[in-house]
C-alpha atoms as a PDB file:
ATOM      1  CA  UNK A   1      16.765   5.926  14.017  1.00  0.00           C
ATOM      2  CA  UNK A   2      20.359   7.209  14.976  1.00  0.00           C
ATOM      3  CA  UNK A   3      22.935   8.579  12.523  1.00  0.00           C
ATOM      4  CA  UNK A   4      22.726   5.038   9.915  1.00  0.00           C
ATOM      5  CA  UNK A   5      23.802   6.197   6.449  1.00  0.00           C
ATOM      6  CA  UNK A   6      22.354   3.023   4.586  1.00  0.00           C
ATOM      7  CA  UNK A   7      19.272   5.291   3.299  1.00  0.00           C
ATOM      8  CA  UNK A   8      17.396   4.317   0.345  1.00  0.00           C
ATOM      9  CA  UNK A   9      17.412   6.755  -3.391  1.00  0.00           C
ATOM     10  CA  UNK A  10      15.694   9.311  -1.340  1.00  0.00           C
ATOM     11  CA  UNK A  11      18.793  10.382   0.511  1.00  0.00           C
ATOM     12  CA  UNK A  12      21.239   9.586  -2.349  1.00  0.00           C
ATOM     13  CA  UNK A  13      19.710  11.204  -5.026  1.00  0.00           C
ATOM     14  CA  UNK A  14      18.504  14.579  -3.321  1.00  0.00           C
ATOM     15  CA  UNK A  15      19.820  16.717  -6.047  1.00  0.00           C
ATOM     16  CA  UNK A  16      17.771  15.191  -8.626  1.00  0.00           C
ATOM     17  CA  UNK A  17      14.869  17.048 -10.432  1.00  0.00           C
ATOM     18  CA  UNK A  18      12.663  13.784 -10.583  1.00  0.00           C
ATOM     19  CA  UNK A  19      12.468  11.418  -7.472  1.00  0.00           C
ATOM     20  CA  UNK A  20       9.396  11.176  -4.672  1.00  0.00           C
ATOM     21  CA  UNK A  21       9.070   8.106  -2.225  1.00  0.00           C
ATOM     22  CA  UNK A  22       5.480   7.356  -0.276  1.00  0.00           C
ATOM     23  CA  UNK A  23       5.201   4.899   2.959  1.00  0.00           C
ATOM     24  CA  UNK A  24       1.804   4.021   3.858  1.00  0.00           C
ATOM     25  CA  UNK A  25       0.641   2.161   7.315  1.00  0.00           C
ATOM     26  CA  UNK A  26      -3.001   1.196   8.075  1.00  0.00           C
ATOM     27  CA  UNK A  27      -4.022   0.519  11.078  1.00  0.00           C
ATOM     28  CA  UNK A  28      -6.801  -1.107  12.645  1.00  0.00           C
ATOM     29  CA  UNK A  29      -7.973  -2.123  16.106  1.00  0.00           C
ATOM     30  CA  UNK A  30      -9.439  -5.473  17.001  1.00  0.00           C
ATOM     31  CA  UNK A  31     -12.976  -4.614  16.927  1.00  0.00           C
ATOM     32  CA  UNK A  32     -12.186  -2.759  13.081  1.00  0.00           C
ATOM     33  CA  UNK A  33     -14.019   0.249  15.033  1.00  0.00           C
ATOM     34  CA  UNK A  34     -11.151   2.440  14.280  1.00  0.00           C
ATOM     35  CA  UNK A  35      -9.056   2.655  10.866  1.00  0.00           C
ATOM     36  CA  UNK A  36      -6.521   4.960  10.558  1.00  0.00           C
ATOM     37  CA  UNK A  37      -3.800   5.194   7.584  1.00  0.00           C
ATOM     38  CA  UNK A  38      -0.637   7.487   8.277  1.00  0.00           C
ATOM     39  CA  UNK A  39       1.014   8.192   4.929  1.00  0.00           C
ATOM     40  CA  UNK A  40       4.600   9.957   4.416  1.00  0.00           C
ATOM     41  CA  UNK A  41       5.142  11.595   1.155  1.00  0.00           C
ATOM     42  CA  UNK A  42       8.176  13.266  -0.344  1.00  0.00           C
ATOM     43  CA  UNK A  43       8.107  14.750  -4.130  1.00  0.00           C
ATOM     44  CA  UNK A  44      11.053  16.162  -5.517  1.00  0.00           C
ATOM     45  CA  UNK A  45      10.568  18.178  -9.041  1.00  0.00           C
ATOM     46  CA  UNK A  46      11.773  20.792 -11.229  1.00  0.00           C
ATOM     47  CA  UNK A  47       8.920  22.693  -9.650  1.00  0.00           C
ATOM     48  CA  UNK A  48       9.859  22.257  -5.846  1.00  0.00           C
ATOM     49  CA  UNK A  49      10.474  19.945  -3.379  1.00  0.00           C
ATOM     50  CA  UNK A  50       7.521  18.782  -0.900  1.00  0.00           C
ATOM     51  CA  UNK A  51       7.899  16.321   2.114  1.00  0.00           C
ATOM     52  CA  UNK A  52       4.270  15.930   4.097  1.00  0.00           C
ATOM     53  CA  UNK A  53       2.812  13.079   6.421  1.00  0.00           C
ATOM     54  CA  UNK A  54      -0.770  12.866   6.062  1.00  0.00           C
ATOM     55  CA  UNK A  55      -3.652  11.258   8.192  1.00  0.00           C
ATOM     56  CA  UNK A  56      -6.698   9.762   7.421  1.00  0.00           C
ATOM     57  CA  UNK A  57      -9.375   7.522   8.946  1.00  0.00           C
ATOM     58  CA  UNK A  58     -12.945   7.169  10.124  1.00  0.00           C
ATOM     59  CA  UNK A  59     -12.606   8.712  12.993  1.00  0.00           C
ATOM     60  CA  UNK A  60     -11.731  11.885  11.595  1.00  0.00           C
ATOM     61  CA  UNK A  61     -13.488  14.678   9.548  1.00  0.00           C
ATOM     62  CA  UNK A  62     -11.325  15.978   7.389  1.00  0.00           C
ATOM     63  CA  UNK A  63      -7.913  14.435   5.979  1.00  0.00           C
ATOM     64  CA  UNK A  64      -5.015  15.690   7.977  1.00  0.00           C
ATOM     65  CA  UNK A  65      -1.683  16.902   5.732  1.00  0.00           C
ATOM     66  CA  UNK A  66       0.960  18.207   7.499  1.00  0.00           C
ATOM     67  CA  UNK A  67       4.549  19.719   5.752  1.00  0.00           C
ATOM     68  CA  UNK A  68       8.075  19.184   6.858  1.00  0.00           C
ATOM     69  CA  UNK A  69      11.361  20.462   5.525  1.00  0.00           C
ATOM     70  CA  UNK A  70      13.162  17.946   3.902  1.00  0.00           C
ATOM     71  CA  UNK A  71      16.099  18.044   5.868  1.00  0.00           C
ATOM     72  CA  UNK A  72      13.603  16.292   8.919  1.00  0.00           C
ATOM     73  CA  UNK A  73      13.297  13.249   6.588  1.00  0.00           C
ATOM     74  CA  UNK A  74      15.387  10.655   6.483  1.00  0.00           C
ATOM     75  CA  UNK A  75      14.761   6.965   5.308  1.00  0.00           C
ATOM     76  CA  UNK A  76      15.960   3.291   5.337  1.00  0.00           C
ATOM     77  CA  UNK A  77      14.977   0.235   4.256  1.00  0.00           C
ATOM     78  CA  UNK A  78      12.443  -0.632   6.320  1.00  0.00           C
ATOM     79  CA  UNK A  79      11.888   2.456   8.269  1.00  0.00           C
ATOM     80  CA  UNK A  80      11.364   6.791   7.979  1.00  0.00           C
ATOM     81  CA  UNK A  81      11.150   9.224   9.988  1.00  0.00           C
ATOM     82  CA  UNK A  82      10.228  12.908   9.382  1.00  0.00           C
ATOM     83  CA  UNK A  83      10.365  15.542  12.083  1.00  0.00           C
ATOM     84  CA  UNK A  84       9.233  14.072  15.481  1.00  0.00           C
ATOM     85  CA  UNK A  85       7.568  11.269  14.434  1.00  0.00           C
ATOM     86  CA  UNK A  86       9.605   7.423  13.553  1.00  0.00           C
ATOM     87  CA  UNK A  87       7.793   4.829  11.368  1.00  0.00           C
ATOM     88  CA  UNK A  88       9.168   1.456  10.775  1.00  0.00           C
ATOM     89  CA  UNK A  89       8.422  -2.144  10.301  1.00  0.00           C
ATOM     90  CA  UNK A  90       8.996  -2.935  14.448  1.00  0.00           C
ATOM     91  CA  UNK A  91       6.825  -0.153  15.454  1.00  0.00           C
ATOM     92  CA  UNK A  92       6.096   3.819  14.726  1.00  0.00           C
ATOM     93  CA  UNK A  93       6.319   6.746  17.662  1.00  0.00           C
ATOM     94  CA  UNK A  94       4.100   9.886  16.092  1.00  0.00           C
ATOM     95  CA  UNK A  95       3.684  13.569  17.504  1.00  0.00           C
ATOM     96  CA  UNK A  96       1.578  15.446  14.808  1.00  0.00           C
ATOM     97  CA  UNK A  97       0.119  18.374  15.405  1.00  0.00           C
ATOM     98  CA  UNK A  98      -1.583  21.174  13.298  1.00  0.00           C
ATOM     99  CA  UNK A  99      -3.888  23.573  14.814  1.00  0.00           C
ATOM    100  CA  UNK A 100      -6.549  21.831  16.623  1.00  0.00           C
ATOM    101  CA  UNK A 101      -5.873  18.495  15.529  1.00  0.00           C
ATOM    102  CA  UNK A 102      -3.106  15.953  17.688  1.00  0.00           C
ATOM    103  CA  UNK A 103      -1.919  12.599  16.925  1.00  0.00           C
ATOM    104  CA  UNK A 104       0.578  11.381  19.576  1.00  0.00           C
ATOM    105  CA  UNK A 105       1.591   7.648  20.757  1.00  0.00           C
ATOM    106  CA  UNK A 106       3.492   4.647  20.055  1.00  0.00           C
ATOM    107  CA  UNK A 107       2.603   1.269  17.959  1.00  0.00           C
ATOM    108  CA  UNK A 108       4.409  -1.608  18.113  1.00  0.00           C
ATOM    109  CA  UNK A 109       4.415  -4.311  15.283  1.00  0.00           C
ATOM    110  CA  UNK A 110       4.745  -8.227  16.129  1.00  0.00           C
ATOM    111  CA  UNK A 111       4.350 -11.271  13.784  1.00  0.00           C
ATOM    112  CA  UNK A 112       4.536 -10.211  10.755  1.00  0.00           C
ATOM    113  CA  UNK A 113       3.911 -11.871   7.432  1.00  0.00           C
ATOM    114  CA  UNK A 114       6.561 -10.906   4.758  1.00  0.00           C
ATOM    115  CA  UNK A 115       6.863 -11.523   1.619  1.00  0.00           C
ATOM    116  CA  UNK A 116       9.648 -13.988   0.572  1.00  0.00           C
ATOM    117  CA  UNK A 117      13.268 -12.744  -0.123  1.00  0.00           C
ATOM    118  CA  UNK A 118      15.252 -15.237  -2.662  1.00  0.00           C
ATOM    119  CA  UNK A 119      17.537 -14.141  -5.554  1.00  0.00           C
ATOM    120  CA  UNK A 120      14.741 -14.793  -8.209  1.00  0.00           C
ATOM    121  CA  UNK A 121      12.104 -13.256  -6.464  1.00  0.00           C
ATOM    122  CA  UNK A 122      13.627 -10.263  -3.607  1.00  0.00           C
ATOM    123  CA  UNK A 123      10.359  -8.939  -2.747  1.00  0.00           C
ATOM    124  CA  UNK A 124       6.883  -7.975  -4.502  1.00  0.00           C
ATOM    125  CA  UNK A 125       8.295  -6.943  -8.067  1.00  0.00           C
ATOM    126  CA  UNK A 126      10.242 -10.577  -8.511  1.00  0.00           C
ATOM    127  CA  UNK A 127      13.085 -10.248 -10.500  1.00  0.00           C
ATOM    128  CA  UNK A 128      11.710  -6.735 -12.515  1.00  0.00           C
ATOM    129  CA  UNK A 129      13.343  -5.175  -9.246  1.00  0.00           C
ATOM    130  CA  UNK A 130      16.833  -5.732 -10.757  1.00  0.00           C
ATOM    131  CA  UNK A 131      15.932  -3.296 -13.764  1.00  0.00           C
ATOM    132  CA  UNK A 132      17.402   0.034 -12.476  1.00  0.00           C
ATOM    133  CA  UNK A 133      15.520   2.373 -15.162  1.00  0.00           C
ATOM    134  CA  UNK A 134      12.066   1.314 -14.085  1.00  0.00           C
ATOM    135  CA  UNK A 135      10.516   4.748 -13.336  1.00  0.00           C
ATOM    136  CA  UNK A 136       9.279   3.456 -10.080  1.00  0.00           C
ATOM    137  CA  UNK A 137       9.392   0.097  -7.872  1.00  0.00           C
ATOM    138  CA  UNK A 138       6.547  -1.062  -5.111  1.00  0.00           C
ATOM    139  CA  UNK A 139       7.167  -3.054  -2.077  1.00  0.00           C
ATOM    140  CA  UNK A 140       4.772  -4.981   0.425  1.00  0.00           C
ATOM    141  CA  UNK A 141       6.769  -4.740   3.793  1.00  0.00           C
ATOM    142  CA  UNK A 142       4.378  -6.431   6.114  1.00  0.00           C
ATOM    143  CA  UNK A 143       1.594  -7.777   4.351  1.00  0.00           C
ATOM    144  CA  UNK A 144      -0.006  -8.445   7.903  1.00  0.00           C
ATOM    145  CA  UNK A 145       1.158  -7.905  11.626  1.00  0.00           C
ATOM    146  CA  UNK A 146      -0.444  -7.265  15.185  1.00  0.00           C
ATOM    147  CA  UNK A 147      -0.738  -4.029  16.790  1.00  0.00           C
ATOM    148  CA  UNK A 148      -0.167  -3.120  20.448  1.00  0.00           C
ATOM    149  CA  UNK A 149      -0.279  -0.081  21.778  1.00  0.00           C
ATOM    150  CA  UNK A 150      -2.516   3.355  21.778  1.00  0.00           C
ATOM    151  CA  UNK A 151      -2.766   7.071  20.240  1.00  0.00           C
ATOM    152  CA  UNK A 152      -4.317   9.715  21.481  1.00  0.00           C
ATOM    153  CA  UNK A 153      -6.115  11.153  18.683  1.00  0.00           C
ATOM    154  CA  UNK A 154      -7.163  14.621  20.170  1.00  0.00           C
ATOM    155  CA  UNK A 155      -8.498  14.415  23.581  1.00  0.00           C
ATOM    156  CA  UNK A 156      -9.611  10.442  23.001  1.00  0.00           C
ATOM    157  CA  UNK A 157      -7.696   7.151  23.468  1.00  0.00           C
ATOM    158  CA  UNK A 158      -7.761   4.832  20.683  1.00  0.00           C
ATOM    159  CA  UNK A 159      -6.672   1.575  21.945  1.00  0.00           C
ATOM    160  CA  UNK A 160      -5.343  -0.910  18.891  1.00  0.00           C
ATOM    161  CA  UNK A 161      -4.295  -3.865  21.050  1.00  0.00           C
ATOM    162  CA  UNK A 162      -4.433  -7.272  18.990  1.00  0.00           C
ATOM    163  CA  UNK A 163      -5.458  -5.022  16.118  1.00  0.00           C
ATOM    164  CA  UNK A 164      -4.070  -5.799  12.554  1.00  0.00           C
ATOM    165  CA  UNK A 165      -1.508  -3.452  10.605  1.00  0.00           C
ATOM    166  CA  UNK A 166      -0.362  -2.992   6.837  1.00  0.00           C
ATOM    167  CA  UNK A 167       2.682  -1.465   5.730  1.00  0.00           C
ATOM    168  CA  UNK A 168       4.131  -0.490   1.900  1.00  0.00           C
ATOM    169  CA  UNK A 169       6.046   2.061  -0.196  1.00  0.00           C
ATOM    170  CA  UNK A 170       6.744   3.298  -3.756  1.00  0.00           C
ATOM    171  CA  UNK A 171       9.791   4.968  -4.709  1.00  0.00           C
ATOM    172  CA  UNK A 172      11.414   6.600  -7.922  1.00  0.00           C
ATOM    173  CA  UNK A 173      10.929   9.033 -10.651  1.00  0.00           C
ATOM    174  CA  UNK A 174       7.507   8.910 -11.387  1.00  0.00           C
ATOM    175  CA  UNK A 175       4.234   7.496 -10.481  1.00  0.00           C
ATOM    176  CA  UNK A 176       2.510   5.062 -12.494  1.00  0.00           C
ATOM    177  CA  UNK A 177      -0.027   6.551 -15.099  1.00  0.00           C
ATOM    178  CA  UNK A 178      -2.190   4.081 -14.737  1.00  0.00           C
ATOM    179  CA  UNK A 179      -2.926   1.493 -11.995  1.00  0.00           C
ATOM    180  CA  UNK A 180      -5.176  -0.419  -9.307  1.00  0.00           C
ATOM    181  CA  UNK A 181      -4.664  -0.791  -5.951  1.00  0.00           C
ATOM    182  CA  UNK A 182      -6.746  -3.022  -3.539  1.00  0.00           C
ATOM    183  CA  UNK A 183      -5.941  -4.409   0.054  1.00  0.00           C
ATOM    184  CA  UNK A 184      -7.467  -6.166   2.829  1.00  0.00           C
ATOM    185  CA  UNK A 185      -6.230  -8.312   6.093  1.00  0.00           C
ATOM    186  CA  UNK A 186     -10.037  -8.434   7.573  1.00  0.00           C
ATOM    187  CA  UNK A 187     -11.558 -11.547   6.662  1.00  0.00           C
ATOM    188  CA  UNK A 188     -13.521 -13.900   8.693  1.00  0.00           C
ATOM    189  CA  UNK A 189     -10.290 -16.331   9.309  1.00  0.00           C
ATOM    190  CA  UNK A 190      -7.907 -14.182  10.723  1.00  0.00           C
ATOM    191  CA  UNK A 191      -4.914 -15.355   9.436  1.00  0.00           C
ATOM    192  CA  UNK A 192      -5.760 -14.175   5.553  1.00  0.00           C
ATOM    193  CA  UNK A 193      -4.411 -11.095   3.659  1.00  0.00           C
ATOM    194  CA  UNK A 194      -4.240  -9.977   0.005  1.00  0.00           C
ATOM    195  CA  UNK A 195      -2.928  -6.989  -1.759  1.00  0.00           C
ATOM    196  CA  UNK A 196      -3.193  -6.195  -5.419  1.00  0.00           C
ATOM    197  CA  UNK A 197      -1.144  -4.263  -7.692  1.00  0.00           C
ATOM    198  CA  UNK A 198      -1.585  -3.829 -11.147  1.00  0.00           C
ATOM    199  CA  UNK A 199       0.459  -0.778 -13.014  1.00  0.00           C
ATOM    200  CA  UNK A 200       1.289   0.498 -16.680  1.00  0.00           C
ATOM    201  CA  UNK A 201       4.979   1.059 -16.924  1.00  0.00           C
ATOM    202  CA  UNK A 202       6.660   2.645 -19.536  1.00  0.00           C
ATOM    203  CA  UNK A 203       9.591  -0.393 -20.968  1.00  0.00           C
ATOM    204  CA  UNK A 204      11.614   0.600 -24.183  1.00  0.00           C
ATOM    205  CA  UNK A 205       9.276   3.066 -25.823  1.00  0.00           C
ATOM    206  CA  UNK A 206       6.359   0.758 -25.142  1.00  0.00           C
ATOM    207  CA  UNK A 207       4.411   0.436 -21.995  1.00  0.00           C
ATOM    208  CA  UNK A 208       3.796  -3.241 -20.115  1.00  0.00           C
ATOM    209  CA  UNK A 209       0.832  -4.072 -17.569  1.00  0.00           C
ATOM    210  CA  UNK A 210       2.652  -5.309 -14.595  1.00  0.00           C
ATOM    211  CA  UNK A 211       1.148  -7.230 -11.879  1.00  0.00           C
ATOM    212  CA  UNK A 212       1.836  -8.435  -8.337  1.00  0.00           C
ATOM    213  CA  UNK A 213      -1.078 -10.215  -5.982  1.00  0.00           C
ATOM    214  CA  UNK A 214       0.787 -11.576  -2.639  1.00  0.00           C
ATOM    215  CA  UNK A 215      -2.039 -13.959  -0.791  1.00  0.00           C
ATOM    216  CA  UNK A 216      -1.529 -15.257   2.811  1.00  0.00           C
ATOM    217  CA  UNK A 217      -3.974 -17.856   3.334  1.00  0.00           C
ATOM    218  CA  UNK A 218      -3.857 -21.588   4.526  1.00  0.00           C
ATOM    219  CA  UNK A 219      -0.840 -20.810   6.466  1.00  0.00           C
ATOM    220  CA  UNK A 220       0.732 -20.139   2.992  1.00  0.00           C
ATOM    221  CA  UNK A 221       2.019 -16.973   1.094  1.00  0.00           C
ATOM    222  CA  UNK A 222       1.299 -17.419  -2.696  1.00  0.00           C
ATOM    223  CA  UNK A 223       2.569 -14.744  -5.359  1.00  0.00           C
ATOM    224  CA  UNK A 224       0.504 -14.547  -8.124  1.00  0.00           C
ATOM    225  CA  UNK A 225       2.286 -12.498 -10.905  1.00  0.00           C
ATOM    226  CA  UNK A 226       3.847 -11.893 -14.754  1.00  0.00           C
ATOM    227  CA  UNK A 227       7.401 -13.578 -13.361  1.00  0.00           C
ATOM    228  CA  UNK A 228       5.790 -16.776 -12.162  1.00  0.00           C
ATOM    229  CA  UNK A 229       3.679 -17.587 -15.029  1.00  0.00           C
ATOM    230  CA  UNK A 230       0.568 -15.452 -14.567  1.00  0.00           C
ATOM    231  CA  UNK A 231      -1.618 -14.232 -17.277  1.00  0.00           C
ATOM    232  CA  UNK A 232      -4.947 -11.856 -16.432  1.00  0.00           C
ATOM    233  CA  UNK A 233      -8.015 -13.383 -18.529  1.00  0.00           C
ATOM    234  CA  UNK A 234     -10.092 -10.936 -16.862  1.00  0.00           C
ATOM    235  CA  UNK A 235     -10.082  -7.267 -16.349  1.00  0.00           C
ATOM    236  CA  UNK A 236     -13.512  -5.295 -15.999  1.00  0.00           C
ATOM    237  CA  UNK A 237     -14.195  -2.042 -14.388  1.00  0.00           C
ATOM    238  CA  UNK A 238     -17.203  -0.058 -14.083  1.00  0.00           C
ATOM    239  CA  UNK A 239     -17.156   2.980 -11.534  1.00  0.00           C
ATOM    240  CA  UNK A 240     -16.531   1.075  -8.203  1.00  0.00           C
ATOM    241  CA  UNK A 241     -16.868  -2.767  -9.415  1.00  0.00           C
ATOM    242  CA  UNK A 242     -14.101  -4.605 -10.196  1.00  0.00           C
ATOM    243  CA  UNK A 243     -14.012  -7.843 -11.519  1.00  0.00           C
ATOM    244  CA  UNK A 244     -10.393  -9.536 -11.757  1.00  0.00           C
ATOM    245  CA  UNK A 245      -9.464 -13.189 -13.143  1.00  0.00           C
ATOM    246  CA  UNK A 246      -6.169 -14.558 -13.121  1.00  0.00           C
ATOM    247  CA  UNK A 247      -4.699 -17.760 -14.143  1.00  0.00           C
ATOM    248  CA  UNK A 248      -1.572 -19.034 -12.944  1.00  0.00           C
ATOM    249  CA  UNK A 249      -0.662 -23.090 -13.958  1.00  0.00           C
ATOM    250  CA  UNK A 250      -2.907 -24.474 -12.796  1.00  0.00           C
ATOM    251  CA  UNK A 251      -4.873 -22.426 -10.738  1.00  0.00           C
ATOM    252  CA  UNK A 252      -7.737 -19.709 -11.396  1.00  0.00           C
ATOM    253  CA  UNK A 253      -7.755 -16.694  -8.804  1.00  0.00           C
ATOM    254  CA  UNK A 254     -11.244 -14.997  -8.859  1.00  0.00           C
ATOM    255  CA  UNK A 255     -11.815 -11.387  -7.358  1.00  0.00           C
ATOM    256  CA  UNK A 256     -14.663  -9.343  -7.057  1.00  0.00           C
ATOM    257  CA  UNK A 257     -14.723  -6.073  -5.026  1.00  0.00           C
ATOM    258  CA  UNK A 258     -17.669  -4.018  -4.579  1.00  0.00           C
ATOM    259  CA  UNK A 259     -16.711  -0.134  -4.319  1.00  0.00           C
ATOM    260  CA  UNK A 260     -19.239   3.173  -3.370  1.00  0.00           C
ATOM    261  CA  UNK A 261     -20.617   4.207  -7.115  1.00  0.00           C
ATOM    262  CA  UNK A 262     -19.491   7.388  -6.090  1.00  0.00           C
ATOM    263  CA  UNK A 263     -16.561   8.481  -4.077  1.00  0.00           C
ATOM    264  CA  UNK A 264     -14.949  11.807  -3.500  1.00  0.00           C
ATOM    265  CA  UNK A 265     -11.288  11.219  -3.215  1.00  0.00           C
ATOM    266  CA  UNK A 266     -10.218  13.869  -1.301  1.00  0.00           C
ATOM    267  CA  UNK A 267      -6.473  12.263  -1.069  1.00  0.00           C
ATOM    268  CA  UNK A 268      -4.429   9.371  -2.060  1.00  0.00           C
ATOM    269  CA  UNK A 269      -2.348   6.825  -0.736  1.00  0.00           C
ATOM    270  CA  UNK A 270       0.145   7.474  -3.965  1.00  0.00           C
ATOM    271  CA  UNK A 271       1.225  10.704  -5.262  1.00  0.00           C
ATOM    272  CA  UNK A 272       0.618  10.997  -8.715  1.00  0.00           C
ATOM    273  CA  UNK A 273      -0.462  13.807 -11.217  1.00  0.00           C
ATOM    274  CA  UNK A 274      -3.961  12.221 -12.312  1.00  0.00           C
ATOM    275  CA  UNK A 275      -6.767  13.826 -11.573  1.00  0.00           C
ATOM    276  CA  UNK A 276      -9.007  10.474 -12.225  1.00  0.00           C
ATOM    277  CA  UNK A 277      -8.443   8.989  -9.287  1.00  0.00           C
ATOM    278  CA  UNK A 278     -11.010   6.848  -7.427  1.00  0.00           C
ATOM    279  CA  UNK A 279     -10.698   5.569  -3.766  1.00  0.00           C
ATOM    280  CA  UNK A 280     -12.938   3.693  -1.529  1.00  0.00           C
ATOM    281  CA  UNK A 281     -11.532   2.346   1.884  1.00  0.00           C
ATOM    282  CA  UNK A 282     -14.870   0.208   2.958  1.00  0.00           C
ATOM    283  CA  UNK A 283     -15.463  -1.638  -0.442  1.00  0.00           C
ATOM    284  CA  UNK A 284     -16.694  -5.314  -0.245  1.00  0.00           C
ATOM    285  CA  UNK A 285     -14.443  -8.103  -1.679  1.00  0.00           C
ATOM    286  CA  UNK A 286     -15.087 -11.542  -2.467  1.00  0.00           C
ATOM    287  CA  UNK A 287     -12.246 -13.850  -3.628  1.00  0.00           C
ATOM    288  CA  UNK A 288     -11.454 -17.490  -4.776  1.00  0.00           C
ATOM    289  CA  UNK A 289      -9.127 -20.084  -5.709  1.00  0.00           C
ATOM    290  CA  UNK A 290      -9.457 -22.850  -8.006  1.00  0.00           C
ATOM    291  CA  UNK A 291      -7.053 -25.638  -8.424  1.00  0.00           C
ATOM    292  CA  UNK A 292      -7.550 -28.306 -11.073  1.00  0.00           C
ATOM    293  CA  UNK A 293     -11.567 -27.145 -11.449  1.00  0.00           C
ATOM    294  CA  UNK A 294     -11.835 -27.620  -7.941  1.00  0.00           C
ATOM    295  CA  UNK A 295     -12.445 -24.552  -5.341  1.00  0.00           C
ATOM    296  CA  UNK A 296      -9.459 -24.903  -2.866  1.00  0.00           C
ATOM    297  CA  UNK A 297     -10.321 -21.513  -1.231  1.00  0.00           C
ATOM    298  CA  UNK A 298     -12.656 -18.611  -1.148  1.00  0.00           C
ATOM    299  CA  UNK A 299     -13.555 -15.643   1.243  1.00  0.00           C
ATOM    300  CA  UNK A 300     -14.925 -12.483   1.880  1.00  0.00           C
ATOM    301  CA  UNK A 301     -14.698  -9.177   3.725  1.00  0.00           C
ATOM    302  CA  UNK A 302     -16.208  -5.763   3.942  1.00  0.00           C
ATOM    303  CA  UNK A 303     -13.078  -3.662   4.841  1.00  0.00           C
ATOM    304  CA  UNK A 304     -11.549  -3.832   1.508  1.00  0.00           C
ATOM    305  CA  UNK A 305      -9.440  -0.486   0.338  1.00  0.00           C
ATOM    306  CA  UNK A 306      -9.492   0.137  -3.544  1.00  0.00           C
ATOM    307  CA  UNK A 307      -7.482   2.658  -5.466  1.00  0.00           C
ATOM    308  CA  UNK A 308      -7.477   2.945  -9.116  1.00  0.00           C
ATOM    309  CA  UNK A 309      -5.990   5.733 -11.264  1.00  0.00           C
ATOM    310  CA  UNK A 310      -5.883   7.074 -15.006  1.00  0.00           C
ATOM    311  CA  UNK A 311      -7.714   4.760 -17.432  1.00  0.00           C
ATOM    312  CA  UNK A 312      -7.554   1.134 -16.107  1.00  0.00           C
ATOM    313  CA  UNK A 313      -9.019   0.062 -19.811  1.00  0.00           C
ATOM    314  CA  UNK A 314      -5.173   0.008 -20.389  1.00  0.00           C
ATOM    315  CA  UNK A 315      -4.389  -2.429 -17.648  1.00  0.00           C
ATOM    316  CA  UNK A 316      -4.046  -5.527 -20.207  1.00  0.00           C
END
């Protein structure tokens, strides 16, 4: 990463009480055999500071958190690296180790599918990104991209070649209170990917239900959201089932996602101080679009990963 100094509020506010930033990557090989999520996390509080990359995945038993001085962290835009290992949007070079466990090899990252930078819209939040006392901001930095390369995870070679990748980060003062989280690129065509985000955030002694839900599909990136006119007529939870409608002009987008009733959530790909937090990274979604009454669009997939946190009855 060299000696750049164009870091992001990380490195310019490191004397401040309140401030954390997360990065998460999934990554998954062609035959979706092997899932893996590497996740960089870095908390700074009146209580401490904390900077820790963890693993997690199918492939192995236990989630992985490892702990780094803060001085080995250093971030940009569109990349981070702390102590030996580099993650970025071209590609990521890891070397974790703790005790028996070893994660070492290098990724790279072609093709990727953005989301659209214009003045009115510079990334997933639209135009909310402009509001500087937001207490924190999201971004989708490759809402799909292909894989090449291997890792050795222990003594065995996982191979992701013409596998699919994900990569995201939150940054700011504080985590959300409330929110949902769901994303999936594995859906019988190849070329589709979604990625929800709905949030509470605290806006002049109120709080406001944000929402972002990029979709790639039909060789097409569509945004559905609050700053381009969309409304959500639908919002049910019960332990893992979701059940999401949202109208924009004049479309209706449908969602369904099928989580585990029950799911120990040993970590998280957010840090947050909620202790009602559910996770499930093999839930099944099933999705639509309508245009004018007519179906334009619908699919399905079994590799869906949902997050929600706090009470989502708020999410209105």
């Amino acid at each position: 990463m060299g000696k750049d100094k164009k870091n992001t509020a990380l490195n310019k506010n490191r004397t401040s009480k309140n401030r954390f930033e997360n990065w998460y990557f999934k990554l998954v090989d062609a035959k979706e055999e092997n899932v893996l999520g590497i996740l960089v996390e870095v908390q700074m509080t009146e209580q401490g500071t904390e900077a820790f990359l963890q693993v997690v995945g199918n492939q192995i038993n236990e989630n992985i958190c490892v702990s780094y001085p803060l001085e080995s962290v250093q971030s940009k835009d569109t990349e981070i690296q702390i102590g030996e290992n580099h993650l970025g949007l071209q590609q990521m070079t890891l070397n974790i180790q703790k005790g028996d466990f070893t994660l070492k090899g290098e990724i790279s990252f072609s093709g990727h599918k953005p989301l659209k930078q214009s003045l009115w819209i510079p990334g997933l939040m639209g135009p909310y990104k402009y509001l500087p006392f937001l207490e924190s901001y999201h971004e989708v930095l490759s809402l799909q991209h292909t894989l090449m390369g291997s890792l050795w995870l222990n003594e065995k070679q996982i191979t992701f070649n013409e596998g699919k990748g994900y990569i995201e980060k939150d940054w700011g003062k504080a985590f959300p209170n409330v929110w949902l989280w769901a994303q999936c690129n594995h859906f019988k065509r190849k070329d589709v990917a979604l990625m929800i985000g709905i949030a509470r955030l605290p806006i002049f002694f109120d709080y406001y239900t944000s929402f972002a839900i990029p979709i790639y599909y039909n060789d097409q990136l569509e945004i559905f959201s609050n700053y381009n006119g969309g409304h959500i007529a639908k919002l049910y939870r019960y332990k893992g089932y979701v059940h999401l409608i949202v109208t924009q002009k004049n479309k209706i987008l449908d969602i369904k996602i099928y989580g585990s009733d029950e799911v120990s959530c040993v970590t998280s790909r957010s840090s947050h101080m909620i202790r009602d937090v559910y996770a499930c990274d093999t839930a099944k979604i099933e999705f639509s679009i309508t245009e004018n009454g007519n179906v334009i669009f619908e699919e399905v997939s079994t590799l869906c990963e949902l997050e929600m946190g706090g009470n989502t009855s708020k999410l209105k």
